[in-house]
C-alpha atoms as a PDB file:
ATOM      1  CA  UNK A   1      94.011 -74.196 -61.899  1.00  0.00           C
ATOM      2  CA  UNK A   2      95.363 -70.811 -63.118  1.00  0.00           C
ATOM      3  CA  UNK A   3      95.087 -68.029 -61.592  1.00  0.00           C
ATOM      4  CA  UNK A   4      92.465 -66.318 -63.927  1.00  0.00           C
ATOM      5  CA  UNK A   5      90.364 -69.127 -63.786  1.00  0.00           C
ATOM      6  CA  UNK A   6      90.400 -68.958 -60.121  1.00  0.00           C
ATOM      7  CA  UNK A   7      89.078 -65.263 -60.196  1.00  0.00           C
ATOM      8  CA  UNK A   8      86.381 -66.254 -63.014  1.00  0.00           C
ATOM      9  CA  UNK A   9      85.652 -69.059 -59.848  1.00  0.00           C
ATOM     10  CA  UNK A  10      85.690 -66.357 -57.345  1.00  0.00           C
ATOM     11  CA  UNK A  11      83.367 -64.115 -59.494  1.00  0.00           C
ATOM     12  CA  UNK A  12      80.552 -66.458 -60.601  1.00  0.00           C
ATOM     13  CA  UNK A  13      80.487 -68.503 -57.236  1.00  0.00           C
ATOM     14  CA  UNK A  14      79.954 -64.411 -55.757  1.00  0.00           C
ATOM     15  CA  UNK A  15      77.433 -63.498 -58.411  1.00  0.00           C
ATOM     16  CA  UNK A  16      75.324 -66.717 -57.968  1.00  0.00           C
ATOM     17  CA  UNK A  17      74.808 -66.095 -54.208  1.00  0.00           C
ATOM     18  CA  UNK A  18      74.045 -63.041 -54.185  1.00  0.00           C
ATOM     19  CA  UNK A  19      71.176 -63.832 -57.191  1.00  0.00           C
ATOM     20  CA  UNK A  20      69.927 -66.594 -54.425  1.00  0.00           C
ATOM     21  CA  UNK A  21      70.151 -63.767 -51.121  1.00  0.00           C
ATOM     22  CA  UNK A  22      68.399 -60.650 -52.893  1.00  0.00           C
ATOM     23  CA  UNK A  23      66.235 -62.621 -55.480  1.00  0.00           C
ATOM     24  CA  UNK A  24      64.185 -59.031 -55.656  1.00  0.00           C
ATOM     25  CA  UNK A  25      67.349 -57.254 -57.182  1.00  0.00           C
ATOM     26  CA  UNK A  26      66.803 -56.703 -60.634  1.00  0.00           C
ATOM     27  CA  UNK A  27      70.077 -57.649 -63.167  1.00  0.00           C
ATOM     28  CA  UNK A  28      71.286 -53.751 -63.238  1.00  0.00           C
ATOM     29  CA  UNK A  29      70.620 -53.330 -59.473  1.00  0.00           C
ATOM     30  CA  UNK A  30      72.973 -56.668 -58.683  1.00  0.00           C
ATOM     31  CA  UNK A  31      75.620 -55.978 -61.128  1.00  0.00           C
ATOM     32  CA  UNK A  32      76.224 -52.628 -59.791  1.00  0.00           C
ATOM     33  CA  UNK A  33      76.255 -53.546 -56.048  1.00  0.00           C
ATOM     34  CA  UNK A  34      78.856 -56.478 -56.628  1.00  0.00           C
ATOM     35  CA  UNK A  35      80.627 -54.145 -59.036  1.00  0.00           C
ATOM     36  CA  UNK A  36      81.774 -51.730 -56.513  1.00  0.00           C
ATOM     37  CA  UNK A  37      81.454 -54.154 -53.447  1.00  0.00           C
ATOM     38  CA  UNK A  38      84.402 -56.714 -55.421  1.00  0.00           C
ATOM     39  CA  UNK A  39      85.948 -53.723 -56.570  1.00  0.00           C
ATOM     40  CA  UNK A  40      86.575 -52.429 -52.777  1.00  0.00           C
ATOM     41  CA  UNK A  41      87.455 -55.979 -51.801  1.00  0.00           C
ATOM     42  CA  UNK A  42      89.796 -56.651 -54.268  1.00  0.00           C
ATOM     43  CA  UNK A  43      91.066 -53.067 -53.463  1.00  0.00           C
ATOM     44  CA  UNK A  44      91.351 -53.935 -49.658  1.00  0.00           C
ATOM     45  CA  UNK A  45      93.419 -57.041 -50.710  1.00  0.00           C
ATOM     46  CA  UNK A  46      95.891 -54.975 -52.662  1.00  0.00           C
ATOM     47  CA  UNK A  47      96.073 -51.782 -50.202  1.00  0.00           C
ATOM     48  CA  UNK A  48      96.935 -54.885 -47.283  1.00  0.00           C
ATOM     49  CA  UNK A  49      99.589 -56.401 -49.557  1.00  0.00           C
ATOM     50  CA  UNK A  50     100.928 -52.310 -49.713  1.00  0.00           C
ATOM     51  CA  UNK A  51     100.697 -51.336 -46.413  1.00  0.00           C
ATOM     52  CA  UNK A  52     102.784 -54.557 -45.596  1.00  0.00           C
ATOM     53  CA  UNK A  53     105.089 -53.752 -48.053  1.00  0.00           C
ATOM     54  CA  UNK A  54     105.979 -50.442 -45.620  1.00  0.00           C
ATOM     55  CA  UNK A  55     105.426 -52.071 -42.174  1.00  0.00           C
ATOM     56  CA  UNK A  56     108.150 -54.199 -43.209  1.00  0.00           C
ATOM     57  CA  UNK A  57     110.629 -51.673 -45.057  1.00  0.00           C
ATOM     58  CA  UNK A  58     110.458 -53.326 -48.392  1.00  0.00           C
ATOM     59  CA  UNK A  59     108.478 -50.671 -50.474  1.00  0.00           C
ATOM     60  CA  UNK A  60     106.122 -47.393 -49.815  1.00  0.00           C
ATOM     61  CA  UNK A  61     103.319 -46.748 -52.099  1.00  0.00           C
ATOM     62  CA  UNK A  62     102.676 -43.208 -52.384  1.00  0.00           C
ATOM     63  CA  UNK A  63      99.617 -42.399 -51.323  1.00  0.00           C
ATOM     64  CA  UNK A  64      97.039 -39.943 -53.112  1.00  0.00           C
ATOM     65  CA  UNK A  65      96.492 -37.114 -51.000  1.00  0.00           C
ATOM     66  CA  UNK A  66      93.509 -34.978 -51.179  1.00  0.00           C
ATOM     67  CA  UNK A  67      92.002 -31.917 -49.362  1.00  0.00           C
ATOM     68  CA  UNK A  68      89.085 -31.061 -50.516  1.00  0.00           C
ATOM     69  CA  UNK A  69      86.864 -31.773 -47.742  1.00  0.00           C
ATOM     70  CA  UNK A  70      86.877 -30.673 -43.749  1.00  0.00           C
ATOM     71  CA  UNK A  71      86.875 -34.356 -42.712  1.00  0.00           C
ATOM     72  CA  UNK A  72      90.269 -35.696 -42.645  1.00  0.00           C
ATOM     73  CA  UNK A  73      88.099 -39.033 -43.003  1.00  0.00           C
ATOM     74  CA  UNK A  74      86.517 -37.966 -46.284  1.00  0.00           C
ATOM     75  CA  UNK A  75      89.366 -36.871 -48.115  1.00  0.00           C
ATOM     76  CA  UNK A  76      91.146 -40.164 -46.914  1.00  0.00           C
ATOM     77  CA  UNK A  77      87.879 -42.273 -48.205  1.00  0.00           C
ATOM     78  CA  UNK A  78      88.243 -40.539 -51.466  1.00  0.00           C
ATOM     79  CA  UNK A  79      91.923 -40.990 -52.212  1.00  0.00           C
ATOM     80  CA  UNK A  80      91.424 -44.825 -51.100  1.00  0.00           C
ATOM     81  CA  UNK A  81      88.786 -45.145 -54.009  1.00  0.00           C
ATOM     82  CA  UNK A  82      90.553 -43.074 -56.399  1.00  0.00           C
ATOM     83  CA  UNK A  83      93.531 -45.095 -55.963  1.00  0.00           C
ATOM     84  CA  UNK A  84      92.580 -48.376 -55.143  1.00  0.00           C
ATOM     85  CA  UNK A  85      88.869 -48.822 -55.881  1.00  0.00           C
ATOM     86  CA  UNK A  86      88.675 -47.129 -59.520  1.00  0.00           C
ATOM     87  CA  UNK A  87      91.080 -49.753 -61.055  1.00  0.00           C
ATOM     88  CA  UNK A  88      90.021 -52.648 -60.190  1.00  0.00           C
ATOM     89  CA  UNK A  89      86.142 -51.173 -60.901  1.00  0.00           C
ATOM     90  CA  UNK A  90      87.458 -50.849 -64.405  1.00  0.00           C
ATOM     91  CA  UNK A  91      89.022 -54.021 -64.617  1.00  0.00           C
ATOM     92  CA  UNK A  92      86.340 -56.317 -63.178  1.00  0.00           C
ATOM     93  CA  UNK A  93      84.140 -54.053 -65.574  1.00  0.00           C
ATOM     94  CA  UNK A  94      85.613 -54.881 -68.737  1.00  0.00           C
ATOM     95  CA  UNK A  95      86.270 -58.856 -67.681  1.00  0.00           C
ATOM     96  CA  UNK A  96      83.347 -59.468 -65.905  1.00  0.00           C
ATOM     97  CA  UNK A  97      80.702 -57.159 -67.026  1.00  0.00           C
ATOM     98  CA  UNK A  98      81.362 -56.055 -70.719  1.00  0.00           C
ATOM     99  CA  UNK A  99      78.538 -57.232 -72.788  1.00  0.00           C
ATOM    100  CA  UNK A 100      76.897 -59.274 -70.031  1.00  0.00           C
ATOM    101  CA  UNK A 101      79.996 -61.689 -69.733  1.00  0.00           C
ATOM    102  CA  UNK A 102      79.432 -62.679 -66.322  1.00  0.00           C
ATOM    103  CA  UNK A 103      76.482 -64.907 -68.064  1.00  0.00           C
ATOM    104  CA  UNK A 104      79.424 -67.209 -69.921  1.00  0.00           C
ATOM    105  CA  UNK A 105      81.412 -66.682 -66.633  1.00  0.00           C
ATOM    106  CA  UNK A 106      78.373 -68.675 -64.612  1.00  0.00           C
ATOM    107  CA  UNK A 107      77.809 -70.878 -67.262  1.00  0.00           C
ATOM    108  CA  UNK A 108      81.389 -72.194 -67.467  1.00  0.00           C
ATOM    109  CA  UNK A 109      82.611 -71.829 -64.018  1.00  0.00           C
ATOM    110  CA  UNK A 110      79.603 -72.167 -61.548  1.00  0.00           C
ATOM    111  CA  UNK A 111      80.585 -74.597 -58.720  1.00  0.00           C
ATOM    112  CA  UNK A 112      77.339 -75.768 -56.143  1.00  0.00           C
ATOM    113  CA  UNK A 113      79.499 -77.344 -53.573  1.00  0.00           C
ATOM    114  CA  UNK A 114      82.449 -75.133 -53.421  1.00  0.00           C
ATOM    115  CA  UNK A 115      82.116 -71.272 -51.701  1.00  0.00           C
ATOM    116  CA  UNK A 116      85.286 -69.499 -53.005  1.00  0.00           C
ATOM    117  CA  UNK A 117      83.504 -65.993 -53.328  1.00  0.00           C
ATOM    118  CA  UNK A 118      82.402 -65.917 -49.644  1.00  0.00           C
ATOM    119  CA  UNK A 119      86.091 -67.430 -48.652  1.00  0.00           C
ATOM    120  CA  UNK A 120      87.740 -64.927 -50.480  1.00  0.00           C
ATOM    121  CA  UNK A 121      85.731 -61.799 -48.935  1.00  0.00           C
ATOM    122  CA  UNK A 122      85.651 -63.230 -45.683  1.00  0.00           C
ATOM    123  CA  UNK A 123      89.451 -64.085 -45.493  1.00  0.00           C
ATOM    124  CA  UNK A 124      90.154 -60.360 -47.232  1.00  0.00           C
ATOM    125  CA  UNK A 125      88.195 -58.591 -44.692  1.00  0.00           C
ATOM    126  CA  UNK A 126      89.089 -60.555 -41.571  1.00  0.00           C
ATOM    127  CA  UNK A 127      92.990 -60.287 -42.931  1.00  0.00           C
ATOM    128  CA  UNK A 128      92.233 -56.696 -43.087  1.00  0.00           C
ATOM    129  CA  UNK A 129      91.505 -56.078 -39.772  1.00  0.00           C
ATOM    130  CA  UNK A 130      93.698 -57.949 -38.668  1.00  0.00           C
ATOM    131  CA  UNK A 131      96.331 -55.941 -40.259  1.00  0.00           C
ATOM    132  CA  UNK A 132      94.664 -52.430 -39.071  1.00  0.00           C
ATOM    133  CA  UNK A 133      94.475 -53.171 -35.478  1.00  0.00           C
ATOM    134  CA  UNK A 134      97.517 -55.012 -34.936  1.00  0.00           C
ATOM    135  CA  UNK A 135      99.145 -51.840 -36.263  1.00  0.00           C
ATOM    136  CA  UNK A 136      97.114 -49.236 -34.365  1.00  0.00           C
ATOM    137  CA  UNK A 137      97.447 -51.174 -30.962  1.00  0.00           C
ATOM    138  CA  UNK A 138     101.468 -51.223 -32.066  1.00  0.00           C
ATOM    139  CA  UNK A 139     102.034 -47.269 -32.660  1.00  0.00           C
ATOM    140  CA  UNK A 140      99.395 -46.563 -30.168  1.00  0.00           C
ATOM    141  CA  UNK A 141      96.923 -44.560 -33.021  1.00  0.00           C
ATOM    142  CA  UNK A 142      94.348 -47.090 -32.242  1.00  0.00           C
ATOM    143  CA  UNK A 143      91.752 -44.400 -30.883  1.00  0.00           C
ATOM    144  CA  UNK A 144      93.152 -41.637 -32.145  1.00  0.00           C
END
């Protein structure tokens, strides 16, 4: 399987259960929320590859920094979408979304028994915070 296909997977098994879970939702609302919910995961996945990357001395991303708010938090949330989140909600626009081609997507690569979507954001999130505590309880920033 390549790895495009694999993502198409990912995509329509996420779309079709989230259809089945909020059944109210119309086609705009659903879009949208997965749009920027993906987009944030797929973003996690990437900033956890980066922040690897410098744990282990093989290569720093810079990182955007903003202040434009009095929350360190905020400006730190805002850099994190700018740089992470914005790509990938332009890239899963134009391949998944762009003239309702999520609809093909379905069609073609729909699976019943098989749950990649909910694999794939569980395994990103729980790898996630995985990755943030180990390091906090490691330098000691944990709580700070």
């Amino acid at each position: 399987m390549k790895i495009r296909n694999i993502y198409y997977v990912i995509w329509s098994d996420i779309i079709v259960a989230f259809r089945k879970r909020s059944p109210e939702l119309n086609e705009g609302e659903v879009n949208t929320k997965l749009l920027i919910f993906v987009s944030t995961v797929n973003a996690m996945s990437i900033w956890v590859v980066g922040y690897l990357f410098k744990i282990f001395g093989i290569f720093e991303f810079e990182q955007l920094q903003i202040n434009i708010f009095h929350l360190k938090g905020l400006d730190n949330s805002l850099s994190f979408f700018i740089q992470y989140v914005s790509p990938f909600f332009v890239i899963n626009y134009f391949l998944i979304f762009y003239k309702k081609r999520y609809r093909l997507l379905i069609d073609k690569y729909q699976s019943k028994k098989n749950r990649y979507g909910d694999l794939y954001i569980l395994s990103v999130v729980i790898f996630t915070a995985i990755i943030v505590f180990a390091w906090g309880f490691y330098t000691g920033n944990i709580f700070k």
